[in-house]
N, C-alpha and C. Protein backbone atom coordinates (compact mmCIF):
# COMPACT_ATOMS: atom_id res chain seq x y z
N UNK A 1 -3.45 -2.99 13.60
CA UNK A 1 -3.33 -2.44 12.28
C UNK A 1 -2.77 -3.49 11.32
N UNK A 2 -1.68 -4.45 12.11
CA UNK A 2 -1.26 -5.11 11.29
C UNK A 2 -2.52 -6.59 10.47
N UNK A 3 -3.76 -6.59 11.46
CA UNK A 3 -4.97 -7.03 10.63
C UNK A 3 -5.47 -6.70 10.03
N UNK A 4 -5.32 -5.06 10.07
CA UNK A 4 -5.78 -4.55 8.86
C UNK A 4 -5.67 -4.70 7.27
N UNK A 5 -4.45 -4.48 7.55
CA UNK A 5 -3.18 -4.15 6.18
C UNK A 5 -3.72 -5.78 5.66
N UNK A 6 -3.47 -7.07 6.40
CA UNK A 6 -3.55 -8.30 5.86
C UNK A 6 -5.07 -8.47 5.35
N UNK A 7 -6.03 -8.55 6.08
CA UNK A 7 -6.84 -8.33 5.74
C UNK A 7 -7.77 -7.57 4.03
N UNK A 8 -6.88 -6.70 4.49
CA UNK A 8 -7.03 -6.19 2.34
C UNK A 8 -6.37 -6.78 1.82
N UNK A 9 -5.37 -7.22 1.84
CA UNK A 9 -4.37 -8.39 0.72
C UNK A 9 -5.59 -9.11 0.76
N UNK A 10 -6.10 -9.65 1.62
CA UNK A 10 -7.04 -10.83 1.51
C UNK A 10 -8.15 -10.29 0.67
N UNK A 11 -8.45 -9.08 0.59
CA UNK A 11 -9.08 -8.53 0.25
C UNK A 11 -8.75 -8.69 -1.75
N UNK A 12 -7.68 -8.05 -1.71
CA UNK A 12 -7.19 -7.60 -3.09
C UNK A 12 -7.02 -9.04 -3.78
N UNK A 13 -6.60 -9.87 -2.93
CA UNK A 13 -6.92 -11.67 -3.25
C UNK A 13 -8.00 -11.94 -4.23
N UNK A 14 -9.46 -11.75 -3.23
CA UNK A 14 -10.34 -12.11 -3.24
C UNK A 14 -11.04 -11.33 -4.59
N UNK A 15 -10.81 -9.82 -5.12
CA UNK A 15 -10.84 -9.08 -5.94
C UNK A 15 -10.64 -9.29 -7.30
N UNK A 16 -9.23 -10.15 -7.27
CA UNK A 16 -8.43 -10.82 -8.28
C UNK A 16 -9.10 -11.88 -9.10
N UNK A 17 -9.48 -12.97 -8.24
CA UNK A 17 -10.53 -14.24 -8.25
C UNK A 17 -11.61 -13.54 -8.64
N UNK A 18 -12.51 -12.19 -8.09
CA UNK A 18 -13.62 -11.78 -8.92
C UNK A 18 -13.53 -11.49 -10.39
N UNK A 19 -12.40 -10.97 -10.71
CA UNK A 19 -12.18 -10.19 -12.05
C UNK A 19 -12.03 -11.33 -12.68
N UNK A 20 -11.30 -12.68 -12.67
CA UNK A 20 -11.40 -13.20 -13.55
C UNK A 20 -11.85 -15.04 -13.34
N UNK A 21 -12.83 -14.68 -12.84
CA UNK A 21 -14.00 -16.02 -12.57
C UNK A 21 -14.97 -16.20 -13.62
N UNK A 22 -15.16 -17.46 -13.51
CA UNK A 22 -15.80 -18.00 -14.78
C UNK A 22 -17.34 -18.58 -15.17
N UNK A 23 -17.34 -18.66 -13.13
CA UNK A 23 -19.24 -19.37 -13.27
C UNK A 23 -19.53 -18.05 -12.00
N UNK A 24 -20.84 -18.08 -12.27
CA UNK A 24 -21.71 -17.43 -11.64
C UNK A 24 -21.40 -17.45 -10.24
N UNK A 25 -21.59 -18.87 -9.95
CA UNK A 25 -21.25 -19.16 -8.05
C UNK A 25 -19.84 -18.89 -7.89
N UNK A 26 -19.05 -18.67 -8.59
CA UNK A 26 -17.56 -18.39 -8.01
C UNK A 26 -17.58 -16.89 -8.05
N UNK A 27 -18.23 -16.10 -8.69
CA UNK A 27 -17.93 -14.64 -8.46
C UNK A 27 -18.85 -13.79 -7.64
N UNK A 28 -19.87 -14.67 -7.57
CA UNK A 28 -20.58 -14.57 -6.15
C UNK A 28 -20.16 -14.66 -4.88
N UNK A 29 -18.97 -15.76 -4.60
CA UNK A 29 -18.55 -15.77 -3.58
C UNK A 29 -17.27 -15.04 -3.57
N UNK A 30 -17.02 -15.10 -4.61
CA UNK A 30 -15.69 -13.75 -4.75
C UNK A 30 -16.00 -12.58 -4.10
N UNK A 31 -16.72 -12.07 -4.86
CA UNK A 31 -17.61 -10.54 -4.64
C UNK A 31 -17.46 -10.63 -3.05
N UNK A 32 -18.41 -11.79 -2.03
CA UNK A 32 -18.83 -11.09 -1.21
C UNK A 32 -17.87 -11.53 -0.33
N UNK A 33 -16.57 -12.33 -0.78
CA UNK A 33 -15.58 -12.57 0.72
C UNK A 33 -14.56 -11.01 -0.17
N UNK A 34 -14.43 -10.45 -1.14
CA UNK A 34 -14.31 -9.03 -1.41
C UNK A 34 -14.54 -7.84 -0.29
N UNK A 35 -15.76 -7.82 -0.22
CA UNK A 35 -16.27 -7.05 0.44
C UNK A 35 -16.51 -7.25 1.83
N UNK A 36 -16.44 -8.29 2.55
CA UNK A 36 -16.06 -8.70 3.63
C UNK A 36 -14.64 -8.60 4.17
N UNK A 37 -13.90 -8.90 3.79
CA UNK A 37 -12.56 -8.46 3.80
C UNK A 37 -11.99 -7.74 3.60
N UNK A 38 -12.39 -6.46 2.99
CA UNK A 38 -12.44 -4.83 2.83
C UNK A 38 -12.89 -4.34 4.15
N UNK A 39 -14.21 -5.03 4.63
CA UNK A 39 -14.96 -4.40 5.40
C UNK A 39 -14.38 -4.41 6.58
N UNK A 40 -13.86 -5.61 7.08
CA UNK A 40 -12.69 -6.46 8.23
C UNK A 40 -11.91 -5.30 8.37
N UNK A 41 -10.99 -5.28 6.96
CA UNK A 41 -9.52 -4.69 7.01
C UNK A 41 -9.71 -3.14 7.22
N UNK A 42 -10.91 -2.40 6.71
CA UNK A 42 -10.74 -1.02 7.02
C UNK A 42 -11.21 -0.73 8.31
N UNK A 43 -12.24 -1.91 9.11
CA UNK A 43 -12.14 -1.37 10.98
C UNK A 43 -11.91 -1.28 11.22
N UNK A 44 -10.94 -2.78 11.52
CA UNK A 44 -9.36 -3.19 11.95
C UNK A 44 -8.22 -1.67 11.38
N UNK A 45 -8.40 -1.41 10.58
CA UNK A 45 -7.44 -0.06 10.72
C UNK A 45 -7.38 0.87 11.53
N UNK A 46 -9.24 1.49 11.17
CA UNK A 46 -9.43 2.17 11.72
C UNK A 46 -9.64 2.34 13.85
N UNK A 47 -9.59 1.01 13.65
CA UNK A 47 -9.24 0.46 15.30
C UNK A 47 -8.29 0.63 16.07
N UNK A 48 -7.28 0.15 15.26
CA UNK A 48 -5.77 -0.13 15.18
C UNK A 48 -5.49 1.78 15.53
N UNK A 49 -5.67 2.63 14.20
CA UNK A 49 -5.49 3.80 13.84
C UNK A 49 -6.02 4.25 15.23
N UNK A 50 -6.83 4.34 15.91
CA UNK A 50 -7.53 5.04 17.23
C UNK A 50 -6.67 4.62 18.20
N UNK A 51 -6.29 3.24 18.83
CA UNK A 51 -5.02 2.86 19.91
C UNK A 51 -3.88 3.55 19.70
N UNK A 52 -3.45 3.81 18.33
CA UNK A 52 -2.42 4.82 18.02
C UNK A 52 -2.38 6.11 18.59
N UNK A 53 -3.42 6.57 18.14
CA UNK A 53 -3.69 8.22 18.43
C UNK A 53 -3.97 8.56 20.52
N UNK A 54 -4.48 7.31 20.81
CA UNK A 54 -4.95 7.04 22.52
C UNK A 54 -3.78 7.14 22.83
N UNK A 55 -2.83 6.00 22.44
CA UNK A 55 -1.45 5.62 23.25
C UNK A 55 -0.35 7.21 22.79
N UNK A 56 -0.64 7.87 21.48
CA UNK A 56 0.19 9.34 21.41
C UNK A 56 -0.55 9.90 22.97
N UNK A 57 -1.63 10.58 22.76
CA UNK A 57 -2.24 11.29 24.00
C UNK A 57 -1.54 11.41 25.48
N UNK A 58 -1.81 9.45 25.68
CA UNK A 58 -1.31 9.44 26.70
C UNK A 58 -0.25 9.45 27.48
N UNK A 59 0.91 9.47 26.11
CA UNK A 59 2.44 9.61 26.24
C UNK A 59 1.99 11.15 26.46
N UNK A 60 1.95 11.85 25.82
CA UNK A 60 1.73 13.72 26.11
C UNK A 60 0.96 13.69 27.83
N UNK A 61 0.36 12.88 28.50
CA UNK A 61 -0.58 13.11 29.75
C UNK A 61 -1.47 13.94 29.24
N UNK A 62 -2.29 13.88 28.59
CA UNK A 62 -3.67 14.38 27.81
C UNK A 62 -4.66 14.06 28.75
N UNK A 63 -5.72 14.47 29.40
CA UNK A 63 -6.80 13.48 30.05
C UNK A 63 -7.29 13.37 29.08
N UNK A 64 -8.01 13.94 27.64
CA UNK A 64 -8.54 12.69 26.49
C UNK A 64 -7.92 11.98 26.55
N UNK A 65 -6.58 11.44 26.51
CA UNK A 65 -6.33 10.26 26.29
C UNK A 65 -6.03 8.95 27.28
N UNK A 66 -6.66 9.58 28.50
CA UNK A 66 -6.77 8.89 29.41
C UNK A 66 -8.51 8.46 29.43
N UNK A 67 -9.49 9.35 29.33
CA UNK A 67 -10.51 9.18 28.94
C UNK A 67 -10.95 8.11 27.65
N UNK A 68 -10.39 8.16 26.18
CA UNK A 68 -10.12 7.76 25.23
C UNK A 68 -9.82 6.31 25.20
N UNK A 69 -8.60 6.34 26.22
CA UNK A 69 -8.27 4.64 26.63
C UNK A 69 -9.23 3.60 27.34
N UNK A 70 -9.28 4.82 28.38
CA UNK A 70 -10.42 3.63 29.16
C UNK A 70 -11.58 3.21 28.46
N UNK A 71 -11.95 3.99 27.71
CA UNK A 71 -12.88 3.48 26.52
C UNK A 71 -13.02 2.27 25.79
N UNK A 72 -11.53 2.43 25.13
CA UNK A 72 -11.09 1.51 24.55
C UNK A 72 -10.52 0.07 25.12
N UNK A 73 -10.17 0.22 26.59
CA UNK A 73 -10.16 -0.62 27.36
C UNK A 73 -11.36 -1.86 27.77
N UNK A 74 -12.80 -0.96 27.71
CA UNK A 74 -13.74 -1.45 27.96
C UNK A 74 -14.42 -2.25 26.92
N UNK A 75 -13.72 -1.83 25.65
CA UNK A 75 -14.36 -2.50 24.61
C UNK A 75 -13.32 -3.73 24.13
N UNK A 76 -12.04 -3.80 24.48
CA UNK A 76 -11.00 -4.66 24.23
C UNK A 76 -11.46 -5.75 25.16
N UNK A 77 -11.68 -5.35 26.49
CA UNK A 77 -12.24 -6.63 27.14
C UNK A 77 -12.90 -7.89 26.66
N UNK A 78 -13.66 -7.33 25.46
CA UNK A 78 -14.42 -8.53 24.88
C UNK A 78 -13.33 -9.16 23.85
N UNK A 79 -12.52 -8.79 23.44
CA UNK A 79 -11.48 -9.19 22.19
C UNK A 79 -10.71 -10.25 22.91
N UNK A 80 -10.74 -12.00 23.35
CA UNK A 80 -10.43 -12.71 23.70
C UNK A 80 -9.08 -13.39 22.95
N UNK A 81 -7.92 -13.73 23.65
CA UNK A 81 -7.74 -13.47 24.66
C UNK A 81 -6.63 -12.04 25.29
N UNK A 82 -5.87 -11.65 24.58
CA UNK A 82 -5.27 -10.42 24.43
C UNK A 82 -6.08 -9.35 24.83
N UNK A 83 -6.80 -8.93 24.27
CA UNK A 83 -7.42 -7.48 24.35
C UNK A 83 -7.74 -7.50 26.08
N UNK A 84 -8.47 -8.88 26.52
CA UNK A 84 -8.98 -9.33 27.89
C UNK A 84 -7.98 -8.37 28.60
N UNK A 85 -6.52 -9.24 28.33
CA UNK A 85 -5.86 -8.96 29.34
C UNK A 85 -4.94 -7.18 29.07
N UNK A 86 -4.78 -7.31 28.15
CA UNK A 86 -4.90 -5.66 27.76
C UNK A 86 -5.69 -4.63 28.47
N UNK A 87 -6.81 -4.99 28.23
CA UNK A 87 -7.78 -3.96 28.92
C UNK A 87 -7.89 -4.08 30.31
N UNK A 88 -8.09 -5.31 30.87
CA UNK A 88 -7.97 -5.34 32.37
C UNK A 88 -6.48 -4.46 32.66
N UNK A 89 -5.28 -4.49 32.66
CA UNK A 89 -4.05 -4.11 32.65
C UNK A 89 -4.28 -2.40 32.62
N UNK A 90 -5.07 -2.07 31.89
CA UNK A 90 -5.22 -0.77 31.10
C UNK A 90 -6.30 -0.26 32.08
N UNK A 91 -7.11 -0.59 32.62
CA UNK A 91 -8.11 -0.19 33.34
C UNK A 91 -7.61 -0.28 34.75
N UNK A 92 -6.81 -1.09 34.79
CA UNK A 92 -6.38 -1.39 36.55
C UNK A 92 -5.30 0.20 36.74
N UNK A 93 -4.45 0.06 35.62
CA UNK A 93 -3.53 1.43 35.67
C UNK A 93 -4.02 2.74 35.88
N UNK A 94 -4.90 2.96 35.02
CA UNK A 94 -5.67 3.95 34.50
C UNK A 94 -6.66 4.31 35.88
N UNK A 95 -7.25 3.67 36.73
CA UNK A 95 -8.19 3.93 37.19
C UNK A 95 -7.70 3.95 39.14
N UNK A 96 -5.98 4.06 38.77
CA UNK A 96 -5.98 4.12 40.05
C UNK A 96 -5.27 4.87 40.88
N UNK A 97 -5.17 5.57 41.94
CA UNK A 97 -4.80 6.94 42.37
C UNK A 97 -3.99 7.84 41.56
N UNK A 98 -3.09 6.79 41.51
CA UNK A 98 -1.48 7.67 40.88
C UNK A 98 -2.00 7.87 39.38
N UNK A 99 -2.50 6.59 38.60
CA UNK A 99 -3.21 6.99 37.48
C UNK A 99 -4.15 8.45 37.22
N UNK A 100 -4.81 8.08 37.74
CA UNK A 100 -5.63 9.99 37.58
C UNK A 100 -4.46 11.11 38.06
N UNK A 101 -3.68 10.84 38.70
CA UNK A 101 -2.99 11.65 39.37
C UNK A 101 -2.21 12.94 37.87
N UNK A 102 -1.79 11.35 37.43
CA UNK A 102 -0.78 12.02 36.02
C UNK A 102 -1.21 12.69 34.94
N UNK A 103 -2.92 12.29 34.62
CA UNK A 103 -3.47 13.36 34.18
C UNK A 103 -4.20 14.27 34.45
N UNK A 104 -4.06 14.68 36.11
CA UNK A 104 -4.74 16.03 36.03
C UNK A 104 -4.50 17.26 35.85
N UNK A 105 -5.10 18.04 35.78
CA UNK A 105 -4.26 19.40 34.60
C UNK A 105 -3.92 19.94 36.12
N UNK A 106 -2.47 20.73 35.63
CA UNK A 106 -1.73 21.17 36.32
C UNK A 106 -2.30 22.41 37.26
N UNK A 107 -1.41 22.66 38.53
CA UNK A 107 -1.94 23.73 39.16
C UNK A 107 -1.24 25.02 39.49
């Protein structure tokens, strides 16, 4: 999240430089590192915002949010080099006896 948030500064930066640019090619490239950096910063939130809501779940023992994670595990894998080891970490936990154990609904 915290790429997020930076990300729009970079954003609101880049916004600034549009509003008051003077040749054609500078507010061209304003505009579109604008909107690129909007585009960055609101994934990255909304990314950020979803690990949030996974990691609440799984403090409660939710199986969504055991489901939810491993998800997100699988897709962090590619996010080099952190996420790698994040998700391996997260998938090794998650996927192993005692792991399922804690979220299965009670009997």
């Amino acid at each position: 999240m915290l790429v997020g948030v930076s990300m729009l500064l970079l954003a609101a930066g880049a916004w600034a430089e549009f509003r008051e640019s003077l040749g054609t090619a500078v507010e061209f490239a304003a505009g579109l590192t604008t909107l690129v950096f909007a585009g960055i910063g609101a994934f990255a939130l909304l990314w950020g915002g979803t690990h949030a809501w996974a990691a609440t779940l799984l403090r409660r023992h939710r199986p969504l949010g055991r489901v939810l994670t491993l998800a997100l595990a699988l897709v962090n894998l590619l996010v080099l080099p952190f996420g790698t080891a994040l998700g391996a970490y997260a998938l090794w936990i998650l996927l192993t006896d005692e792991g399922r154990r804690l979220f299965e609904p009670a009997r």
